[in-house]
C-alpha atoms as a PDB file:
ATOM      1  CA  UNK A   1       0.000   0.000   0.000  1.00  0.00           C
ATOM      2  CA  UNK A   2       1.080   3.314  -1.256  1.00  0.00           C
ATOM      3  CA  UNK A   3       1.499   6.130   1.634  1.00  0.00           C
ATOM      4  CA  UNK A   4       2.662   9.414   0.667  1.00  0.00           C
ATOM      5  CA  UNK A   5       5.625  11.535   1.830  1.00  0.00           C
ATOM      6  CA  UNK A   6       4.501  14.953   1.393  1.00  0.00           C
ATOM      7  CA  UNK A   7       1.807  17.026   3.554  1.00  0.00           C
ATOM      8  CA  UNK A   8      -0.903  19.485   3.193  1.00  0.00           C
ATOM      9  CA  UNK A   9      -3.603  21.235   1.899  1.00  0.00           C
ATOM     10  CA  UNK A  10      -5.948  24.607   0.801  1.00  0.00           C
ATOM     11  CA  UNK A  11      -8.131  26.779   1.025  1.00  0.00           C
ATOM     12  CA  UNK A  12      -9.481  30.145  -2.006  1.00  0.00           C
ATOM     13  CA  UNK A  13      -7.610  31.479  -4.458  1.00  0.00           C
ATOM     14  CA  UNK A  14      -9.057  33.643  -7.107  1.00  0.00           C
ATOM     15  CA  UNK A  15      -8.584  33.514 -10.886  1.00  0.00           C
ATOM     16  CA  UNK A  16      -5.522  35.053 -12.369  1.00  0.00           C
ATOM     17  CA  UNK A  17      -3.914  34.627 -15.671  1.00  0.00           C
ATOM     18  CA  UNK A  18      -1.950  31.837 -16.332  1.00  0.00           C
ATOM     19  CA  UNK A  19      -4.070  29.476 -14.221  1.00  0.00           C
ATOM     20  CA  UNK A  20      -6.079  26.609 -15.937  1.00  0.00           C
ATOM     21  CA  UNK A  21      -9.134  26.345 -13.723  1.00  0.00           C
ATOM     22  CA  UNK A  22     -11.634  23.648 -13.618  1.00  0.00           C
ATOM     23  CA  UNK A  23     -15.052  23.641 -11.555  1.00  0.00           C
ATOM     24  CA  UNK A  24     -17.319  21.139 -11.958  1.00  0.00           C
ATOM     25  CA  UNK A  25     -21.449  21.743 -10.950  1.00  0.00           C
ATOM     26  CA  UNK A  26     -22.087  18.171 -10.831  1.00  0.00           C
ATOM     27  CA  UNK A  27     -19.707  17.657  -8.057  1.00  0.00           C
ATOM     28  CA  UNK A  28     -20.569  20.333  -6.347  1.00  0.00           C
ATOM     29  CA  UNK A  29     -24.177  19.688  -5.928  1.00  0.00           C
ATOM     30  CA  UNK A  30     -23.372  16.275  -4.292  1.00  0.00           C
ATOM     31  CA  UNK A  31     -24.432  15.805  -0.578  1.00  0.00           C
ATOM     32  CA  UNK A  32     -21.645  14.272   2.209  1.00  0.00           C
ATOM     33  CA  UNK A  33     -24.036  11.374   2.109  1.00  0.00           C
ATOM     34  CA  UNK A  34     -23.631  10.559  -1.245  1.00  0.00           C
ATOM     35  CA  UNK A  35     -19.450  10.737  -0.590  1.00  0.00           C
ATOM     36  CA  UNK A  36     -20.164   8.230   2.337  1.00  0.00           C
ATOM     37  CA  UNK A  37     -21.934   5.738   0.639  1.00  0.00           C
ATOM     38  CA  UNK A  38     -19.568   6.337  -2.502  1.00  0.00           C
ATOM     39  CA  UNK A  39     -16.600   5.763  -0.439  1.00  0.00           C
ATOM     40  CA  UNK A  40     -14.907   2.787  -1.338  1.00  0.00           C
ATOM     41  CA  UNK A  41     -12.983   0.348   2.053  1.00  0.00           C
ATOM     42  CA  UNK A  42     -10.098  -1.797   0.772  1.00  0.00           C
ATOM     43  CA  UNK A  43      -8.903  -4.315   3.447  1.00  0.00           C
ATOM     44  CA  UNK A  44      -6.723  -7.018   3.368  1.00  0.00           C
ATOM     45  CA  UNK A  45      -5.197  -9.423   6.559  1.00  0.00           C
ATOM     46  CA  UNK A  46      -1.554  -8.961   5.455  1.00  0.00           C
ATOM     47  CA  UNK A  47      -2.155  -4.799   5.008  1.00  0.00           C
ATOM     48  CA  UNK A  48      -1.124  -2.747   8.250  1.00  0.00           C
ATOM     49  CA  UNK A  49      -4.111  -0.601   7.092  1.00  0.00           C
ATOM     50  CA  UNK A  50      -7.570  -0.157   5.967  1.00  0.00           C
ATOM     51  CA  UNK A  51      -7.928   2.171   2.965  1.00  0.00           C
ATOM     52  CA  UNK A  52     -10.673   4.196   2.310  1.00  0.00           C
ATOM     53  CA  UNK A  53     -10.950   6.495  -1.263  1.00  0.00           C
ATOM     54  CA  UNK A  54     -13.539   8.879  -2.115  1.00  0.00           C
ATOM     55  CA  UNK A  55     -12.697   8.073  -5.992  1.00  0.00           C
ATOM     56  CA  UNK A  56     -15.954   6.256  -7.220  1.00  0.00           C
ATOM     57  CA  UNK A  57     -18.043   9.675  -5.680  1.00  0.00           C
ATOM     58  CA  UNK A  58     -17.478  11.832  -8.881  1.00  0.00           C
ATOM     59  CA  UNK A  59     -15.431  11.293 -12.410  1.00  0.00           C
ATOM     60  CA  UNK A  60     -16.614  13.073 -15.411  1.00  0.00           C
ATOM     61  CA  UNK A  61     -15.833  11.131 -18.593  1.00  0.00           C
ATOM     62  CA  UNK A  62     -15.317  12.733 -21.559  1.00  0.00           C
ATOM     63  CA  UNK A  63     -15.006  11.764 -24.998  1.00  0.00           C
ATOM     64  CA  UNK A  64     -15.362   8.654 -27.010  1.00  0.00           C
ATOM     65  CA  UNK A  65     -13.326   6.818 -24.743  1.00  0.00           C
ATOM     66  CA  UNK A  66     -14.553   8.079 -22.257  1.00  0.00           C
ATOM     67  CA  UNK A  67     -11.814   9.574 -20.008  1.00  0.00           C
ATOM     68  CA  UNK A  68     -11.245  10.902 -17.100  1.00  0.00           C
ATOM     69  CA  UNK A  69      -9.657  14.409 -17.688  1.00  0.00           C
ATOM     70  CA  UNK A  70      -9.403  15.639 -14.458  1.00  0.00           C
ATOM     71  CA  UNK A  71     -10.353  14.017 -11.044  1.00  0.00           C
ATOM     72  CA  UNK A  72      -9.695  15.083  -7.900  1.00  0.00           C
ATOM     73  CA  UNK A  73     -10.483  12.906  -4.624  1.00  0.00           C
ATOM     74  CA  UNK A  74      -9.455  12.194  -1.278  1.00  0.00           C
ATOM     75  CA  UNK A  75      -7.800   8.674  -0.271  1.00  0.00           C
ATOM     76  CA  UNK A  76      -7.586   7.864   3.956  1.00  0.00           C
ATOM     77  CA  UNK A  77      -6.127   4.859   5.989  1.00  0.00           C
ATOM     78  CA  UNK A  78      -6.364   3.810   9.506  1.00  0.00           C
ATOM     79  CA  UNK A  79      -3.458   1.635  11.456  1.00  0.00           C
ATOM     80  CA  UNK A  80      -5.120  -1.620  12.278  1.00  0.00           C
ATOM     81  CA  UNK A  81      -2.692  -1.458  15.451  1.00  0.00           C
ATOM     82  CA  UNK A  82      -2.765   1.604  16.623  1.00  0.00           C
ATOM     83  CA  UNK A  83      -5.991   3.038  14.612  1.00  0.00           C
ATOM     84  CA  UNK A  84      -4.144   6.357  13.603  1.00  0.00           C
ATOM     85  CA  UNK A  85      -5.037   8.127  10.675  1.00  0.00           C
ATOM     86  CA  UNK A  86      -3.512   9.589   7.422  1.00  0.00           C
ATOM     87  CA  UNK A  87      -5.134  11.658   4.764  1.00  0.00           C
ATOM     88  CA  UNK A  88      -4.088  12.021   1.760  1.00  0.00           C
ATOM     89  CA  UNK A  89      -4.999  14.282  -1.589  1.00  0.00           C
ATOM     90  CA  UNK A  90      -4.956  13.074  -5.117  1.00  0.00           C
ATOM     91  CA  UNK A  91      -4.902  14.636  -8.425  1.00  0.00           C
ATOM     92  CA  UNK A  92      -5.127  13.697 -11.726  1.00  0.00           C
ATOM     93  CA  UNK A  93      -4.838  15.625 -14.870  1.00  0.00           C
ATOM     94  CA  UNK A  94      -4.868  15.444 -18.416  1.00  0.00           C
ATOM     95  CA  UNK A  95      -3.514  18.003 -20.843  1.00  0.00           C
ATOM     96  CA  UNK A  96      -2.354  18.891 -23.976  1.00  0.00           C
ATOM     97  CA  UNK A  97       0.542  20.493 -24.373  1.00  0.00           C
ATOM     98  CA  UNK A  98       4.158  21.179 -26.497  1.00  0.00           C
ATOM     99  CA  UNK A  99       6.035  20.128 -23.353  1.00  0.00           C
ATOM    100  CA  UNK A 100       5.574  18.376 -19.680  1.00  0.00           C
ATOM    101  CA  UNK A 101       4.215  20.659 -17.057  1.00  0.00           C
ATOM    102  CA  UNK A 102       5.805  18.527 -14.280  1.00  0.00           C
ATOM    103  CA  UNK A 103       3.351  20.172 -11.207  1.00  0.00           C
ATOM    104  CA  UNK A 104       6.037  20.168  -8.257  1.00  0.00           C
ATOM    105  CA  UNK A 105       3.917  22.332  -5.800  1.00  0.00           C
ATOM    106  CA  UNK A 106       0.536  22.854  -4.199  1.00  0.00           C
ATOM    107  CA  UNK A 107      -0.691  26.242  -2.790  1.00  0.00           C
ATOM    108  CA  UNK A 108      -3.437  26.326  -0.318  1.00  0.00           C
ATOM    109  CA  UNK A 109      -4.648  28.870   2.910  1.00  0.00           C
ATOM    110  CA  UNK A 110      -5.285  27.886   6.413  1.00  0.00           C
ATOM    111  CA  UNK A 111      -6.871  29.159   9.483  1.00  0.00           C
ATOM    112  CA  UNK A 112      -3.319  29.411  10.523  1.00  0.00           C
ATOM    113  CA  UNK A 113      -1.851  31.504   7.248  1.00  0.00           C
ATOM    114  CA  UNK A 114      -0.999  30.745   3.136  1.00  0.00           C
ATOM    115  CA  UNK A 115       1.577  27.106   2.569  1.00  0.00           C
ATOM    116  CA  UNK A 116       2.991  25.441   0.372  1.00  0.00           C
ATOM    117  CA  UNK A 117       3.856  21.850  -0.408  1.00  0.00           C
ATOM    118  CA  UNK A 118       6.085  19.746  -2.573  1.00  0.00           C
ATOM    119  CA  UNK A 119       3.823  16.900  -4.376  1.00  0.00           C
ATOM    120  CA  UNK A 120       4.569  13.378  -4.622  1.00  0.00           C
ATOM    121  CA  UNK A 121       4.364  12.051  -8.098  1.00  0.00           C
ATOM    122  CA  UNK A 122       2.475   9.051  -8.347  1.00  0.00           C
ATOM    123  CA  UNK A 123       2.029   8.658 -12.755  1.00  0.00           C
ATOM    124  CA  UNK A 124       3.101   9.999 -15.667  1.00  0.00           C
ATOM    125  CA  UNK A 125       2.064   9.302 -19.030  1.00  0.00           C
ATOM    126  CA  UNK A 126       2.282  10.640 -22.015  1.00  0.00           C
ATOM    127  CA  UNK A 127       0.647  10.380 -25.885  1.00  0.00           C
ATOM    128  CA  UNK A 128       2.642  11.970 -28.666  1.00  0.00           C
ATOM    129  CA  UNK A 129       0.274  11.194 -31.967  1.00  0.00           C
ATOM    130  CA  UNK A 130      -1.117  14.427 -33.025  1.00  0.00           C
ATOM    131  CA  UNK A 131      -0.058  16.152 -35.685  1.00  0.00           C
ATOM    132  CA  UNK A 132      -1.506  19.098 -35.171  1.00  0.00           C
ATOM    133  CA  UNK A 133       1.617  21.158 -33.526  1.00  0.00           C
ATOM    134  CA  UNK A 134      -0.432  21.392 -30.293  1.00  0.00           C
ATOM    135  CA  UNK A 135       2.341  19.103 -28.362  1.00  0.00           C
ATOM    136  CA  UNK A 136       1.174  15.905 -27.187  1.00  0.00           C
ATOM    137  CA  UNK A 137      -1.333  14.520 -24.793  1.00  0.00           C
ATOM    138  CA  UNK A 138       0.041  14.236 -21.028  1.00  0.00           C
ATOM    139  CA  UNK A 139      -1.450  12.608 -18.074  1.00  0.00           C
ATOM    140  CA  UNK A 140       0.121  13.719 -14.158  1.00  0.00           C
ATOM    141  CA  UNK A 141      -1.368  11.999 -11.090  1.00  0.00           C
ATOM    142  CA  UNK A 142       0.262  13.827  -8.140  1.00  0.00           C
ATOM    143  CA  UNK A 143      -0.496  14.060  -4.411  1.00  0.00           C
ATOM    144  CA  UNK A 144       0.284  15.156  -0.986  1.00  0.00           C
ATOM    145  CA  UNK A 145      -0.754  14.287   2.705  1.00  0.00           C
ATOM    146  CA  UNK A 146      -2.947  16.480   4.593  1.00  0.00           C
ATOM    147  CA  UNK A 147      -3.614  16.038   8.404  1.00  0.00           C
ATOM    148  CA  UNK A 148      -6.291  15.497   9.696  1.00  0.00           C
ATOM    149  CA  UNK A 149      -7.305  18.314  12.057  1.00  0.00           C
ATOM    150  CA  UNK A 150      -7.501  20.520   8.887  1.00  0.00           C
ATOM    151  CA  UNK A 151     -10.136  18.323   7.353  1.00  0.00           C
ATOM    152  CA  UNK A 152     -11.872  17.731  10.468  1.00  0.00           C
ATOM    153  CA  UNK A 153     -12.138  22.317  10.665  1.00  0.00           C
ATOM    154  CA  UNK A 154     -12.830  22.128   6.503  1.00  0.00           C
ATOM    155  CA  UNK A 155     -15.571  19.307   6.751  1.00  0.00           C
ATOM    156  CA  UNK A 156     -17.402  21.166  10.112  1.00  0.00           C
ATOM    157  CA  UNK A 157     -18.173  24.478   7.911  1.00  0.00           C
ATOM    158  CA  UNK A 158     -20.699  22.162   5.978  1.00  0.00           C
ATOM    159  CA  UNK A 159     -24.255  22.204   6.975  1.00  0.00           C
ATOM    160  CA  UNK A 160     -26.376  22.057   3.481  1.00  0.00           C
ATOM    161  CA  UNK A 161     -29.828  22.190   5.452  1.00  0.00           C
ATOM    162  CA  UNK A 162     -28.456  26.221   6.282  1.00  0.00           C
ATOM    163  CA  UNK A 163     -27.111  26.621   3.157  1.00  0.00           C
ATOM    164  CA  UNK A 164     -23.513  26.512   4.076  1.00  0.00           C
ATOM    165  CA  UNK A 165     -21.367  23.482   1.460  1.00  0.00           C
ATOM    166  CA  UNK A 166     -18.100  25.538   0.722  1.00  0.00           C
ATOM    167  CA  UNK A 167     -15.420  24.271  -0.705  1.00  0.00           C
ATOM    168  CA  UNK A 168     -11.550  25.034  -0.702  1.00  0.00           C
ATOM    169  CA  UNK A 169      -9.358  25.791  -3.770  1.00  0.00           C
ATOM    170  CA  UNK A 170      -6.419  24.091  -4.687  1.00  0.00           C
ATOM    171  CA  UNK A 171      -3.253  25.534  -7.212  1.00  0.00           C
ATOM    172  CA  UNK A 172      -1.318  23.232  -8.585  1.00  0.00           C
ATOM    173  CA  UNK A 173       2.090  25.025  -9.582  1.00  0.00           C
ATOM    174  CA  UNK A 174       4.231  23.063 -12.344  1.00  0.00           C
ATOM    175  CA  UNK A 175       7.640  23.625 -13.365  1.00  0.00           C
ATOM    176  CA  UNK A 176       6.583  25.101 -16.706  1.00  0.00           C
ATOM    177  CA  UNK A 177       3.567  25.951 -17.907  1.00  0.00           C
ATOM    178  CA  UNK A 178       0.292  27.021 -16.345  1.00  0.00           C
ATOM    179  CA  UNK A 179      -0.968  26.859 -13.232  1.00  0.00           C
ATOM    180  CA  UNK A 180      -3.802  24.264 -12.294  1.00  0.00           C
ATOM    181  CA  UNK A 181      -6.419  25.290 -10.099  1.00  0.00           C
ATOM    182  CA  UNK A 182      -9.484  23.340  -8.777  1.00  0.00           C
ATOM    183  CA  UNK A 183     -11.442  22.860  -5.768  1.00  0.00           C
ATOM    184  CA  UNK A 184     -12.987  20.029  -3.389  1.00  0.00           C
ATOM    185  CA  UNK A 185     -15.747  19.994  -1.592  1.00  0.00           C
ATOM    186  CA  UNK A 186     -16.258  20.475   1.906  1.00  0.00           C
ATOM    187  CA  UNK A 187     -19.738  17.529   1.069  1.00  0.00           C
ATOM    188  CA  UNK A 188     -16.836  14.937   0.143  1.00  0.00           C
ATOM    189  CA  UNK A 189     -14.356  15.565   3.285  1.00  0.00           C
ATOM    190  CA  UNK A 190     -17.203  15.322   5.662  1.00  0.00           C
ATOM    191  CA  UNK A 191     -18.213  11.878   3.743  1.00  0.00           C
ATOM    192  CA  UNK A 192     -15.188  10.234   4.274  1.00  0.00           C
ATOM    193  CA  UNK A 193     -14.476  11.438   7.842  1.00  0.00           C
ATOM    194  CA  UNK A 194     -17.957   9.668   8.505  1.00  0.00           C
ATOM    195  CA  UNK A 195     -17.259   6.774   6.523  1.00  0.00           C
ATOM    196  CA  UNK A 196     -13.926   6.034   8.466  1.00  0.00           C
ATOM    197  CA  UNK A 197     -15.345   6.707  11.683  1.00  0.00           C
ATOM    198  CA  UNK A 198     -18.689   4.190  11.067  1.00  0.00           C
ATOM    199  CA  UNK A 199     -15.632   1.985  10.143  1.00  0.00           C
ATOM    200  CA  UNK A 200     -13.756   2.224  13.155  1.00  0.00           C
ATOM    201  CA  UNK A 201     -16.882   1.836  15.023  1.00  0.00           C
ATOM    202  CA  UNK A 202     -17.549  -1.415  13.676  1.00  0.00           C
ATOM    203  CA  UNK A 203     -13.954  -2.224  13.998  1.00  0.00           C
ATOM    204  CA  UNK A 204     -14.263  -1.661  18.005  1.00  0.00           C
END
């Protein structure tokens, strides 16, 4: 089981040239009981942990093969031993360009101030068919840890019955190239903070 090195997360950033942004409707009309029951629990006796993934709660497909241009999700594990947890955030993009972005860098805020993180980089593919002169087609799935006492303050600001489902923003700096932003919702943290914990109820 994969467990990444890197930590941290976001908060709002606002457009700026540059940036490459991508909001989705869909995703953000989805409840934190939809991300629950989406949630996916991969177990196994010889794994030290229980993994949990947020994955199957929202991919928009496009084209004729239908693929997955840009995803964002959450993946979280608890020790079997010592029933610690780790968070994690995952990103996945698809572009076309004349070169390799190569993200290295994720800028986010905090109650506590604006950080920065170094990403882990967990694929990296790359199509180069067209003809064109656009470049070729490039896939990056990157990601970084985030603790849990900032998704635990991120996924208590959601309370859809008063109108209240934020979401934080995300900018994915690359080593050439533009900027990617996005954003996750506060619906999906809260989903898989309750799925784990029903989990480590039963577990008990």
């Amino acid at each position: 089981m994969r467990v990444l090195l890197v930590f941290i997360i976001v908060l709002s950033f606002s457009a700026c040239a540059g940036v490459q942004n991508y909001r989705s409707p869909q995703q953000h009309s989805l409840s934190d009981e939809h991300f629950k029951v989406a949630t996916t629990v991969r177990t196994d006796e010889q794994d030290a942990f229980v993994a949990f993934t947020t994955r199957p709660g929202f991919e928009q497909k496009q084209g004729p093969l239908a693929r997955v241009k840009v995803d964002t999700f959450l993946r979280g594990y608890i020790n079997k031993r010592t029933r610690a947890r780790i968070f994690e955030v995952h990103q996945l993009i698809n572009y076309t360009d004349k070169k390799r972005r190569n993200y290295e860098t994720v800028e986010y805020q905090t109650a506590r101030g604006p950080k920065s993180a170094g990403l882990t980089r967990l694929r990296s593919d790359a199509e180069c068919l067209l003809t064109s002169g656009e470049g070729c087609n490039y896939e990056e799935h990157i990601g970084f840890r985030v603790s849990g006492r900032l998704l635990s303050e991120i996924a208590s600001s959601y309370d859809r019955g008063k109108g209240k489902a934020p979401s934080w923003s995300l900018k994915f700096v690359p080593l050439s190239g533009r900027d990617f932003q996005t954003r996750i919702t506060a619906a999906e943290i809260k989903g898989l903070l309750d799925k784990m914990s029903e989990y480590e109820q039963a577990m008990m």
